[in-house]
PDB file of N, CA and C in Angstrom:
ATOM      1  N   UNK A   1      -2.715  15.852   4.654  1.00  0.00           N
ATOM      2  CA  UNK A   1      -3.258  14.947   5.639  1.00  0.00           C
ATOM      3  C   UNK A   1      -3.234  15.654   6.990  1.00  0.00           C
ATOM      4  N   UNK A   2      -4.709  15.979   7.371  1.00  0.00           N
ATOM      5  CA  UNK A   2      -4.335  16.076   8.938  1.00  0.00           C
ATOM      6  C   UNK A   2      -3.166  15.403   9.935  1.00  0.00           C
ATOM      7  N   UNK A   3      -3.379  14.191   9.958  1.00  0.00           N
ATOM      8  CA  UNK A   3      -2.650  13.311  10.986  1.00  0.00           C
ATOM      9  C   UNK A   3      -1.235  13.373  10.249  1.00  0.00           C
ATOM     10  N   UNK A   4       0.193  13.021  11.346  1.00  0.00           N
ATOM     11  CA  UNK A   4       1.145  13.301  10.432  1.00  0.00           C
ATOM     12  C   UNK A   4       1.595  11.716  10.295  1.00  0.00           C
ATOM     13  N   UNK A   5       2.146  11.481   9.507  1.00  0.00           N
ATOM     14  CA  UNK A   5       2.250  10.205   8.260  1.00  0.00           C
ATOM     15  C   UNK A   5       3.164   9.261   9.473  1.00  0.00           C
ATOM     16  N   UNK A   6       2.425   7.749   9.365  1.00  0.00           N
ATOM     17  CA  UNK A   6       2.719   7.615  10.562  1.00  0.00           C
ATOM     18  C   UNK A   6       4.368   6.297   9.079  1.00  0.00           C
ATOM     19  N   UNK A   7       5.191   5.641  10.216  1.00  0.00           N
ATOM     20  CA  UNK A   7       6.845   5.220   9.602  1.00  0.00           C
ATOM     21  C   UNK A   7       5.649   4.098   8.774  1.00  0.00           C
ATOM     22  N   UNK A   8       5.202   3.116   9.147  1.00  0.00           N
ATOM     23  CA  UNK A   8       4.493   2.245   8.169  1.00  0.00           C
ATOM     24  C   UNK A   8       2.826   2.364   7.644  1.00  0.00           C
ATOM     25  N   UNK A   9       2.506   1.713   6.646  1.00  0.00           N
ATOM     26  CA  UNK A   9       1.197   1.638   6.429  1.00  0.00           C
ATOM     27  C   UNK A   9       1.257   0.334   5.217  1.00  0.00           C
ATOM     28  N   UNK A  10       0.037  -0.309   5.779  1.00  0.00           N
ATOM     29  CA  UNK A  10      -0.160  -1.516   5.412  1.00  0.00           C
ATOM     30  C   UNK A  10      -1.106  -1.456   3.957  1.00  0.00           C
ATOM     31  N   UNK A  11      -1.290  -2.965   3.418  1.00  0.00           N
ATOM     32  CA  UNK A  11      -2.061  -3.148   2.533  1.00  0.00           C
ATOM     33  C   UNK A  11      -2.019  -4.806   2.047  1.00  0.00           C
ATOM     34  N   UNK A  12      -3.863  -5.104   1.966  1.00  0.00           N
ATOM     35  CA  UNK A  12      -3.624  -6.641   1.457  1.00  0.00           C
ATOM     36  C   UNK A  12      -3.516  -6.317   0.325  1.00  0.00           C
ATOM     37  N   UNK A  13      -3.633  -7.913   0.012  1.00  0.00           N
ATOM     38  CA  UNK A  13      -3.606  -8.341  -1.718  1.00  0.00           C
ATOM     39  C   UNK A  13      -3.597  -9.532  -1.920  1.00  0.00           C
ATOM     40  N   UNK A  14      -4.480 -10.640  -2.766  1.00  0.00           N
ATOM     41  CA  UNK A  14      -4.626 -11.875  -3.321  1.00  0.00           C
ATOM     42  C   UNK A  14      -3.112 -12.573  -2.988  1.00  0.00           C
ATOM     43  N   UNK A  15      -3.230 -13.664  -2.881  1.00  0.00           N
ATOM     44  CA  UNK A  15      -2.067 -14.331  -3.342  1.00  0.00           C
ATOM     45  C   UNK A  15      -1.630 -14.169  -4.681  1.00  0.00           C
ATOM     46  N   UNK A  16      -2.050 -14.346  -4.976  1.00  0.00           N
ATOM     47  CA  UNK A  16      -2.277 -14.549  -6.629  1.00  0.00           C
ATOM     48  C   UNK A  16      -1.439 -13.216  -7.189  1.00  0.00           C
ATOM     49  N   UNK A  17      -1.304 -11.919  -6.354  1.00  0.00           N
ATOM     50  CA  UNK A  17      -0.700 -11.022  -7.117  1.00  0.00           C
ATOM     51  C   UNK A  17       0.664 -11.093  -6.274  1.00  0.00           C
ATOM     52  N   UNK A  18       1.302 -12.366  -5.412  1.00  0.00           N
ATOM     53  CA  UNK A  18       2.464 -11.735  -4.774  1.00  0.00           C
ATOM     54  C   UNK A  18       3.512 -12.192  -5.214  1.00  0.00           C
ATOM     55  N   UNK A  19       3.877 -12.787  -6.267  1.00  0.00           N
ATOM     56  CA  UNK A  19       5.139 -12.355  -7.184  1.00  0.00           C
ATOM     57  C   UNK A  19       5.149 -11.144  -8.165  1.00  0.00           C
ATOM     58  N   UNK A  20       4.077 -10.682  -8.491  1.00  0.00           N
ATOM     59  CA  UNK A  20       4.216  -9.267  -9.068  1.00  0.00           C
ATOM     60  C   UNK A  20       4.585  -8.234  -8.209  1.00  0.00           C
ATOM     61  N   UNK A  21       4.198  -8.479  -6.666  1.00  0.00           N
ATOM     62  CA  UNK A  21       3.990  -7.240  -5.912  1.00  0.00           C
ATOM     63  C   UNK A  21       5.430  -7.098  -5.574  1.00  0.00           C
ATOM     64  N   UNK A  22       6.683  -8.614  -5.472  1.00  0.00           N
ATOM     65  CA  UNK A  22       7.831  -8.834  -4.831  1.00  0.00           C
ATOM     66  C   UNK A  22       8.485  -8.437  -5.710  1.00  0.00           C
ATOM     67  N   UNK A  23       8.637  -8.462  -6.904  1.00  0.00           N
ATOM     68  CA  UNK A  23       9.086  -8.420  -8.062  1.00  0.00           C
ATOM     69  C   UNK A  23       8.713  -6.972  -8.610  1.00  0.00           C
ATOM     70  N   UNK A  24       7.861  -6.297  -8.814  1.00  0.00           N
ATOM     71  CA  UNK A  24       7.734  -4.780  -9.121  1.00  0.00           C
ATOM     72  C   UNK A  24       7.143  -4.028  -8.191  1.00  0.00           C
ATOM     73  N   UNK A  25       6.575  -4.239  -7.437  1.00  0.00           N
ATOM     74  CA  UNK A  25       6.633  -3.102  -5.870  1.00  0.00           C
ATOM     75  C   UNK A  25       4.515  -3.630  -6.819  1.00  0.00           C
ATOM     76  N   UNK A  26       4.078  -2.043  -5.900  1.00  0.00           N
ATOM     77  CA  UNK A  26       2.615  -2.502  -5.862  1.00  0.00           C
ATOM     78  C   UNK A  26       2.045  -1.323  -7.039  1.00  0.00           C
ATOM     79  N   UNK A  27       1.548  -1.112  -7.843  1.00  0.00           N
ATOM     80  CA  UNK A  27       0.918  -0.628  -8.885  1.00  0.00           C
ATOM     81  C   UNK A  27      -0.431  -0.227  -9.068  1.00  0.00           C
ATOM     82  N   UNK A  28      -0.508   0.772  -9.026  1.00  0.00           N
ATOM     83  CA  UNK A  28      -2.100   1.108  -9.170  1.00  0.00           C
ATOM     84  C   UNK A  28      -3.144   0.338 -10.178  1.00  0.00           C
ATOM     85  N   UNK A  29      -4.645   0.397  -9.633  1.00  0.00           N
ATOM     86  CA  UNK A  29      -5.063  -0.442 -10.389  1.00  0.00           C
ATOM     87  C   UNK A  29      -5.270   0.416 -12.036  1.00  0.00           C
ATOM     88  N   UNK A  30      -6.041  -0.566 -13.501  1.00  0.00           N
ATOM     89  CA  UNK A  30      -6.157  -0.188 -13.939  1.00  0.00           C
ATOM     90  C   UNK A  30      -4.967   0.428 -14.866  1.00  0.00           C
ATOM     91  N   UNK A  31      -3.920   0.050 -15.008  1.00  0.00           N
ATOM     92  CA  UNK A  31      -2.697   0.474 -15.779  1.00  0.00           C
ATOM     93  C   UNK A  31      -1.868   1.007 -15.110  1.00  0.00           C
ATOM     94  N   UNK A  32      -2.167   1.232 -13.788  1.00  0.00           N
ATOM     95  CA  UNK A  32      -1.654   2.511 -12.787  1.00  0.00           C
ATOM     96  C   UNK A  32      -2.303   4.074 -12.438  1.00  0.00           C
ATOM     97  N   UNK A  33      -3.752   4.072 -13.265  1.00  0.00           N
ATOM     98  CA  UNK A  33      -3.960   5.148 -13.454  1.00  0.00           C
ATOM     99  C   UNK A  33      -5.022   5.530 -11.339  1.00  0.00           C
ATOM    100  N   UNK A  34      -5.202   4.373 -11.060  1.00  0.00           N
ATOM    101  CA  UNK A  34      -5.958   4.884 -10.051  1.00  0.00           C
ATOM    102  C   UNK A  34      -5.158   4.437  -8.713  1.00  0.00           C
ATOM    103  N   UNK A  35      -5.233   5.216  -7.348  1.00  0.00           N
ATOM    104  CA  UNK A  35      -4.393   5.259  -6.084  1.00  0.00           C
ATOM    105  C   UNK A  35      -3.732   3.877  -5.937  1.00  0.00           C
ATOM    106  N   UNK A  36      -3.381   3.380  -4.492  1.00  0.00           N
ATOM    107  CA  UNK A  36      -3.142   2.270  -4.104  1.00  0.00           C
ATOM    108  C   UNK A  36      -3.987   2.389  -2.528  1.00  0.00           C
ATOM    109  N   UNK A  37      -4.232   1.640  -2.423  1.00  0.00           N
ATOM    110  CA  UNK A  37      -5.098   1.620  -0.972  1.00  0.00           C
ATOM    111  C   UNK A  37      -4.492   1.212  -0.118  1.00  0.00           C
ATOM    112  N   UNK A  38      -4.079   1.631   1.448  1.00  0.00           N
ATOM    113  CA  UNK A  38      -3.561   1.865   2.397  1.00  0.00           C
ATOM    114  C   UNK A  38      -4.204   1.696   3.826  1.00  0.00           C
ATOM    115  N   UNK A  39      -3.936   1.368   4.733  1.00  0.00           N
ATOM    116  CA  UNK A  39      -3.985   1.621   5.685  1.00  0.00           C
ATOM    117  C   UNK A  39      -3.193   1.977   7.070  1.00  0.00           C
ATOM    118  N   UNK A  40      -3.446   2.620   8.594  1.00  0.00           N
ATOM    119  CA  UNK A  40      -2.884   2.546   9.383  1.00  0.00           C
ATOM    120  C   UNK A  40      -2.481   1.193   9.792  1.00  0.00           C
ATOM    121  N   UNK A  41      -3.494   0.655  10.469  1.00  0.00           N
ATOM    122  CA  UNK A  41      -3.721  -0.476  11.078  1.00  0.00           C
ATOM    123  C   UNK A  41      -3.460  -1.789  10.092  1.00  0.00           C
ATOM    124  N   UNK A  42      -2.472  -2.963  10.683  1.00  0.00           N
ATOM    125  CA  UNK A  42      -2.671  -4.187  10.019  1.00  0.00           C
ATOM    126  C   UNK A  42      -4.314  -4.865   9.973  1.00  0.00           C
ATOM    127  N   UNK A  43      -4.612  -4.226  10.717  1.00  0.00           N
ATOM    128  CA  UNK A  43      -6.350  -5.275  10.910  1.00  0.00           C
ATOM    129  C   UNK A  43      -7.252  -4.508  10.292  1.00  0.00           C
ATOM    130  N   UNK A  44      -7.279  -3.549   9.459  1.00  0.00           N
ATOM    131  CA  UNK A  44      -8.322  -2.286   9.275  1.00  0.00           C
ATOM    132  C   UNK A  44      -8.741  -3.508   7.803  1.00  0.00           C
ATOM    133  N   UNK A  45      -8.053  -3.924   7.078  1.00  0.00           N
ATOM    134  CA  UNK A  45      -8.836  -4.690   5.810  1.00  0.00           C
ATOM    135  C   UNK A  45      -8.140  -5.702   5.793  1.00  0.00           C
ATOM    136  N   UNK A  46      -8.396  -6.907   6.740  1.00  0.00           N
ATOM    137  CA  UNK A  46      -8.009  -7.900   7.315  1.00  0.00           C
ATOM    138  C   UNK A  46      -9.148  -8.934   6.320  1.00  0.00           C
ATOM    139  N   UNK A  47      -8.660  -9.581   5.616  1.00  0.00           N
ATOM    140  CA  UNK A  47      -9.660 -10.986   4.823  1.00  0.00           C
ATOM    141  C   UNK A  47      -8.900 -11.930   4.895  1.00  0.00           C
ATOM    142  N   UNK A  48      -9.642 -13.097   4.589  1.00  0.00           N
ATOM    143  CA  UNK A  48      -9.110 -14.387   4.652  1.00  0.00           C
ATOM    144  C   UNK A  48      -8.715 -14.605   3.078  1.00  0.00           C
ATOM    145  N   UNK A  49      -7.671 -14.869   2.992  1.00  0.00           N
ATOM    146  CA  UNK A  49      -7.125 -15.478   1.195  1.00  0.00           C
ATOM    147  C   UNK A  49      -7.028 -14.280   0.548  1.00  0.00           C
ATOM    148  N   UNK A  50      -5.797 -13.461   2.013  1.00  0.00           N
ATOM    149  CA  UNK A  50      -4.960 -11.964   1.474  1.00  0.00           C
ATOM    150  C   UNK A  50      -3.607 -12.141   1.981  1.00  0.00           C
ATOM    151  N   UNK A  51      -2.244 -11.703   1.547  1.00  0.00           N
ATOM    152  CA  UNK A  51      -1.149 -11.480   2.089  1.00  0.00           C
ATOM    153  C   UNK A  51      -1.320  -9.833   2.500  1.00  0.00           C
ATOM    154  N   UNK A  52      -0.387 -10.123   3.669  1.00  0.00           N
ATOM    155  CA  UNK A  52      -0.508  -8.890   4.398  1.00  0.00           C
ATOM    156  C   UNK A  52       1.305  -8.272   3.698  1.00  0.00           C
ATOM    157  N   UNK A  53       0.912  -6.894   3.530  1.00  0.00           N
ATOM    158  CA  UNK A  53       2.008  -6.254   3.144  1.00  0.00           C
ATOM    159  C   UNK A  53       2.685  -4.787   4.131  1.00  0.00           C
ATOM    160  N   UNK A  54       3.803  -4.663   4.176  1.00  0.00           N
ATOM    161  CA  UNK A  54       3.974  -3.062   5.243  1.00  0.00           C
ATOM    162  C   UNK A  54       4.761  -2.451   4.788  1.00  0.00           C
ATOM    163  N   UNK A  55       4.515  -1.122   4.260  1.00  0.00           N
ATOM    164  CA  UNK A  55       4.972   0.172   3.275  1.00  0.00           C
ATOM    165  C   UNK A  55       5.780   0.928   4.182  1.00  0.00           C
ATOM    166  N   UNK A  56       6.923   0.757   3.848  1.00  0.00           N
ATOM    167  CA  UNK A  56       7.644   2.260   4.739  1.00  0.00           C
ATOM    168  C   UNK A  56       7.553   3.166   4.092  1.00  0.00           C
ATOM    169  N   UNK A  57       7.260   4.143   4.915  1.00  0.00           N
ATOM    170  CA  UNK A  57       7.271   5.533   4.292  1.00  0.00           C
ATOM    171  C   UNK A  57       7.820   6.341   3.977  1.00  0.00           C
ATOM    172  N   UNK A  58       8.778   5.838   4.846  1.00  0.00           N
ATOM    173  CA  UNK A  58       9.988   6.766   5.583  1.00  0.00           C
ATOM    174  C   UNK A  58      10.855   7.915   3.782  1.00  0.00           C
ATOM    175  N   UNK A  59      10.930   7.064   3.020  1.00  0.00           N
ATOM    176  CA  UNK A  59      11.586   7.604   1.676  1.00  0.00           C
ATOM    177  C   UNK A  59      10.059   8.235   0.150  1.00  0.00           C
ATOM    178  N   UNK A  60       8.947   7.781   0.862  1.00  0.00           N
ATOM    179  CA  UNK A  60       7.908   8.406  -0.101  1.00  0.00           C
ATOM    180  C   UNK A  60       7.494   9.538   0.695  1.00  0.00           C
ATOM    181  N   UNK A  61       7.017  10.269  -0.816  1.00  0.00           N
ATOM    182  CA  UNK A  61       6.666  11.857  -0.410  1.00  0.00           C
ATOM    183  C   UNK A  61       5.551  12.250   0.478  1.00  0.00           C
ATOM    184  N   UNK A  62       5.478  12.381   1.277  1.00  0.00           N
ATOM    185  CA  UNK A  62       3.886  12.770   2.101  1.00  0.00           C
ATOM    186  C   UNK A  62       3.020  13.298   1.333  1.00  0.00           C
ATOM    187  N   UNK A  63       3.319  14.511   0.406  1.00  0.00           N
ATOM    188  CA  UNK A  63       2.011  14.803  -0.347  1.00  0.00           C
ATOM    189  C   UNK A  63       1.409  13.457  -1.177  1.00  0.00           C
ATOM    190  N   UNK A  64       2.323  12.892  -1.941  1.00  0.00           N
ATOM    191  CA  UNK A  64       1.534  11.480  -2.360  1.00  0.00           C
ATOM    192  C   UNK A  64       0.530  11.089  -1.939  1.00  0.00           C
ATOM    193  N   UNK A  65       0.056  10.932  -0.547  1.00  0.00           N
ATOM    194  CA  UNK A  65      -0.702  10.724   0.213  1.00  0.00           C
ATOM    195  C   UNK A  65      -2.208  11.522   0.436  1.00  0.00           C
ATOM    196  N   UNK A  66      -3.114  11.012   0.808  1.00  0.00           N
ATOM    197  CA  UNK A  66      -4.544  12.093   1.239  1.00  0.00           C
ATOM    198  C   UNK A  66      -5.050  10.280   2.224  1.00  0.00           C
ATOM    199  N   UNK A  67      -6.053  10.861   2.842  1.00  0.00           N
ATOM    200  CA  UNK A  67      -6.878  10.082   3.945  1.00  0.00           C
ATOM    201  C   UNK A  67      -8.379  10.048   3.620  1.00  0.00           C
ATOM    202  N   UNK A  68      -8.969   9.319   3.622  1.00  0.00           N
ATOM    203  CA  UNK A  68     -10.617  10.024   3.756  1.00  0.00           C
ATOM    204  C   UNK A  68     -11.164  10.457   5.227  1.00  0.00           C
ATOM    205  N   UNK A  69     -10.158   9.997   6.571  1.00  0.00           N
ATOM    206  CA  UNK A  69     -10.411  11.116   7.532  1.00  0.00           C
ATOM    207  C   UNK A  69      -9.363  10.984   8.164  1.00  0.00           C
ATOM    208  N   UNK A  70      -9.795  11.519   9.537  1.00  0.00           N
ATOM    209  CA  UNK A  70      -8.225  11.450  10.517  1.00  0.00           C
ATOM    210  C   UNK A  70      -7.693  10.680  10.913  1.00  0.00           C
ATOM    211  N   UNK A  71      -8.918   9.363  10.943  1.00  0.00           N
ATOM    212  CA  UNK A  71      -8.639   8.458  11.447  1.00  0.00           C
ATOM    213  C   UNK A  71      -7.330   7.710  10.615  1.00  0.00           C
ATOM    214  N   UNK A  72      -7.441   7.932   9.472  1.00  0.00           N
ATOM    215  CA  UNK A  72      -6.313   7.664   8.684  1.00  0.00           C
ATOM    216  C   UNK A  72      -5.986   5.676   8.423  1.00  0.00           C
ATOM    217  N   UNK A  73      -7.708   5.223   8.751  1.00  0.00           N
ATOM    218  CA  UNK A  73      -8.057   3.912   8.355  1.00  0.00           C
ATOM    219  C   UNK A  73      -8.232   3.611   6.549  1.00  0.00           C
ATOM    220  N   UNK A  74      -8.373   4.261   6.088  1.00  0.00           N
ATOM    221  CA  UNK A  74      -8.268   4.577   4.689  1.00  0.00           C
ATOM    222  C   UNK A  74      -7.022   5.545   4.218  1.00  0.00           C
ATOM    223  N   UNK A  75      -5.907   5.430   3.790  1.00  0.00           N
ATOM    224  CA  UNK A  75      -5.589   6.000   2.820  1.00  0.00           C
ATOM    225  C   UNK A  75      -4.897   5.947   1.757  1.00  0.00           C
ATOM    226  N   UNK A  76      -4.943   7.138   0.775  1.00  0.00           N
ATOM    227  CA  UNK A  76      -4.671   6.979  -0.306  1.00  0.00           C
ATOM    228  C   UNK A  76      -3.566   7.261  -0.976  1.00  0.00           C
ATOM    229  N   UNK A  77      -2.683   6.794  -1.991  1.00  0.00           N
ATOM    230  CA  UNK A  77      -1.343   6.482  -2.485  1.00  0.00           C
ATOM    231  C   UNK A  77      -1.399   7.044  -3.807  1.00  0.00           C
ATOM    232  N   UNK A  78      -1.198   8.213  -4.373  1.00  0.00           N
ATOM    233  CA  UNK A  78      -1.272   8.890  -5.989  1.00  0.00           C
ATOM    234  C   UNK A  78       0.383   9.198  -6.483  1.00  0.00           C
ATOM    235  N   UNK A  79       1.256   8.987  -5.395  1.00  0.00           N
ATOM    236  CA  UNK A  79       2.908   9.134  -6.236  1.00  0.00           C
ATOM    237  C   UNK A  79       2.890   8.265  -7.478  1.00  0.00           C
ATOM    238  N   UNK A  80       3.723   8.745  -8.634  1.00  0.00           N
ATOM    239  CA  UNK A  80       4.202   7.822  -9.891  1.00  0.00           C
ATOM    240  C   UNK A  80       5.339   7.900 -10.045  1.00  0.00           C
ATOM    241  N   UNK A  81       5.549   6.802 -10.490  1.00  0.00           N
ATOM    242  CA  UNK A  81       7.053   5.977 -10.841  1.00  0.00           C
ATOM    243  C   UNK A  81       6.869   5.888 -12.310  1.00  0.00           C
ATOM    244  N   UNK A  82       7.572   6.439 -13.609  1.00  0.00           N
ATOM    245  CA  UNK A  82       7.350   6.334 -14.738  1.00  0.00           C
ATOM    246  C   UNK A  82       5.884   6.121 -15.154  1.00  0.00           C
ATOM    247  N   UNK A  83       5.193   7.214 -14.926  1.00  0.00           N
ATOM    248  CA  UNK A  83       4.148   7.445 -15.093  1.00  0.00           C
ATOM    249  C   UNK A  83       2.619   6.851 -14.966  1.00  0.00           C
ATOM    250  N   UNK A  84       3.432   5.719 -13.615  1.00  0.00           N
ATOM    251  CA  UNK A  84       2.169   5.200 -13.299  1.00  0.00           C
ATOM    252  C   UNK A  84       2.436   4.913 -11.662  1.00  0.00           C
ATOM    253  N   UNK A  85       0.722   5.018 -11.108  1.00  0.00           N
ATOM    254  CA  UNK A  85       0.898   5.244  -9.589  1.00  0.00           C
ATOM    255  C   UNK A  85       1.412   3.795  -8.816  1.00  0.00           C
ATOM    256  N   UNK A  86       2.493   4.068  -8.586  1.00  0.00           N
ATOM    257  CA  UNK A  86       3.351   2.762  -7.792  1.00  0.00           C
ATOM    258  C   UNK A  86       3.834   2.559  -6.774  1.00  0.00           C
ATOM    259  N   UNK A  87       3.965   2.089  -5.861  1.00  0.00           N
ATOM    260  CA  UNK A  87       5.074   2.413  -4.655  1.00  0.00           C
ATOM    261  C   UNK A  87       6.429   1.295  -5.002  1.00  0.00           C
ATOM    262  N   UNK A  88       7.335   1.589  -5.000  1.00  0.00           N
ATOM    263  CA  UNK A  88       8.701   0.535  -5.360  1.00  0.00           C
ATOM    264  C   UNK A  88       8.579  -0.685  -4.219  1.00  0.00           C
ATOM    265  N   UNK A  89       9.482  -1.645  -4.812  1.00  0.00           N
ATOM    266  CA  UNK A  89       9.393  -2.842  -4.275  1.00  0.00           C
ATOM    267  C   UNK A  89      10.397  -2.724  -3.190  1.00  0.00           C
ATOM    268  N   UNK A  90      10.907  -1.611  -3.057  1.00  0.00           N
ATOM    269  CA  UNK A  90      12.351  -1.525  -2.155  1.00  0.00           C
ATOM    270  C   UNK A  90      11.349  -1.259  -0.716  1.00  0.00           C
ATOM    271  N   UNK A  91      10.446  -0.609  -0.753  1.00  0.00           N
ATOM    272  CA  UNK A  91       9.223  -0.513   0.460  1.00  0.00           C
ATOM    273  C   UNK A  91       8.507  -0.985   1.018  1.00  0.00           C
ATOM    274  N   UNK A  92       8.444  -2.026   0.539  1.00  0.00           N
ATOM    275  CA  UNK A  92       7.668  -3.414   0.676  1.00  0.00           C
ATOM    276  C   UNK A  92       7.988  -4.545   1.022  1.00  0.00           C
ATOM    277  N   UNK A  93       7.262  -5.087   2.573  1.00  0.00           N
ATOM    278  CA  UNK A  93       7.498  -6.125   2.997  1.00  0.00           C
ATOM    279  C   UNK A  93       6.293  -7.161   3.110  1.00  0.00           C
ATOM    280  N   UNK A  94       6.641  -8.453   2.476  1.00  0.00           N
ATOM    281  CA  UNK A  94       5.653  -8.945   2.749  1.00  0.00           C
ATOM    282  C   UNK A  94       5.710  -9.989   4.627  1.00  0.00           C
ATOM    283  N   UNK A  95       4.537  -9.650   5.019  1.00  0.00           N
ATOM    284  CA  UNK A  95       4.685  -9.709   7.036  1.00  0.00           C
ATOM    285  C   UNK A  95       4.015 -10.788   6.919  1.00  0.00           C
ATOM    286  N   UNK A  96       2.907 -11.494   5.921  1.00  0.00           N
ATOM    287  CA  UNK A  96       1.912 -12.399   6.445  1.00  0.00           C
ATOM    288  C   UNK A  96       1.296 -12.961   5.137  1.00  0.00           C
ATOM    289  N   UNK A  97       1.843 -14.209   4.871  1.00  0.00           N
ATOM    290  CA  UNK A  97       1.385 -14.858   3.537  1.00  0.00           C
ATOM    291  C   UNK A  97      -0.134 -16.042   4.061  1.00  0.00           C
ATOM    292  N   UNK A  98      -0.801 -15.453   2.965  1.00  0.00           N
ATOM    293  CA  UNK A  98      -2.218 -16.769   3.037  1.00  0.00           C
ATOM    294  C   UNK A  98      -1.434 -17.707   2.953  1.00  0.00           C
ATOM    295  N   UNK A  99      -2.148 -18.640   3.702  1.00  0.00           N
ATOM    296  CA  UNK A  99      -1.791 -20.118   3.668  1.00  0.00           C
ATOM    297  C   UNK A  99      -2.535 -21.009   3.054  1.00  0.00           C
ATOM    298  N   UNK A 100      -3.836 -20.140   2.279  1.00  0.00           N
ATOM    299  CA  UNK A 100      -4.374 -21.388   1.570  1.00  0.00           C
ATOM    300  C   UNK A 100      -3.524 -21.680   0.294  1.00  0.00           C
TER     301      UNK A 100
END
């Protein structure tokens, strides 16, 4: 990554997936086989009827990581946890629950 890895990075997700996400951290889609999607910014993929989530970084590997630019509004999450791409639940906070 150009930019250097900033302490948090965010990510929504359905309601609907946030006892899985509290309960086993966040999981790639697809079995685990594909990234987890990321961002800098809390507002960069901001929807209505999403919980907002915030990844410390501070203990995952930086290479894990790639961007699609510098801006570092997109990026991407390929570490595995027993052989599928995960970030642990110990990293994960949930900051902002839908209220519908």
């Amino acid at each position: 990554m150009a930019k250097e890895m900033p302490d948090y990075l965010y990510h929504y997700s359905p309601k609907e997936n946030r006892n899985s996400i509290i309960n086993n951290g966040l999981i790639g889609s697809h079995e685990g086989n594909w990234c987890i999607y990321l961002a800098e910014s809390p507002e960069s993929w901001k929807r209505l009827g999403n919980d907002l989530y915030r990844i410390n970084t501070e203990n995952l590997n930086p290479i894990d990581f790639t961007s699609a630019d510098e801006t570092m509004d997109e990026v991407f999450y390929w570490g595995r946890i027993k052989g599928k791409i995960a970030i642990p639940k110990e990293y994960i906070e949930l900051i902002e629950e839908d209220a519908r």
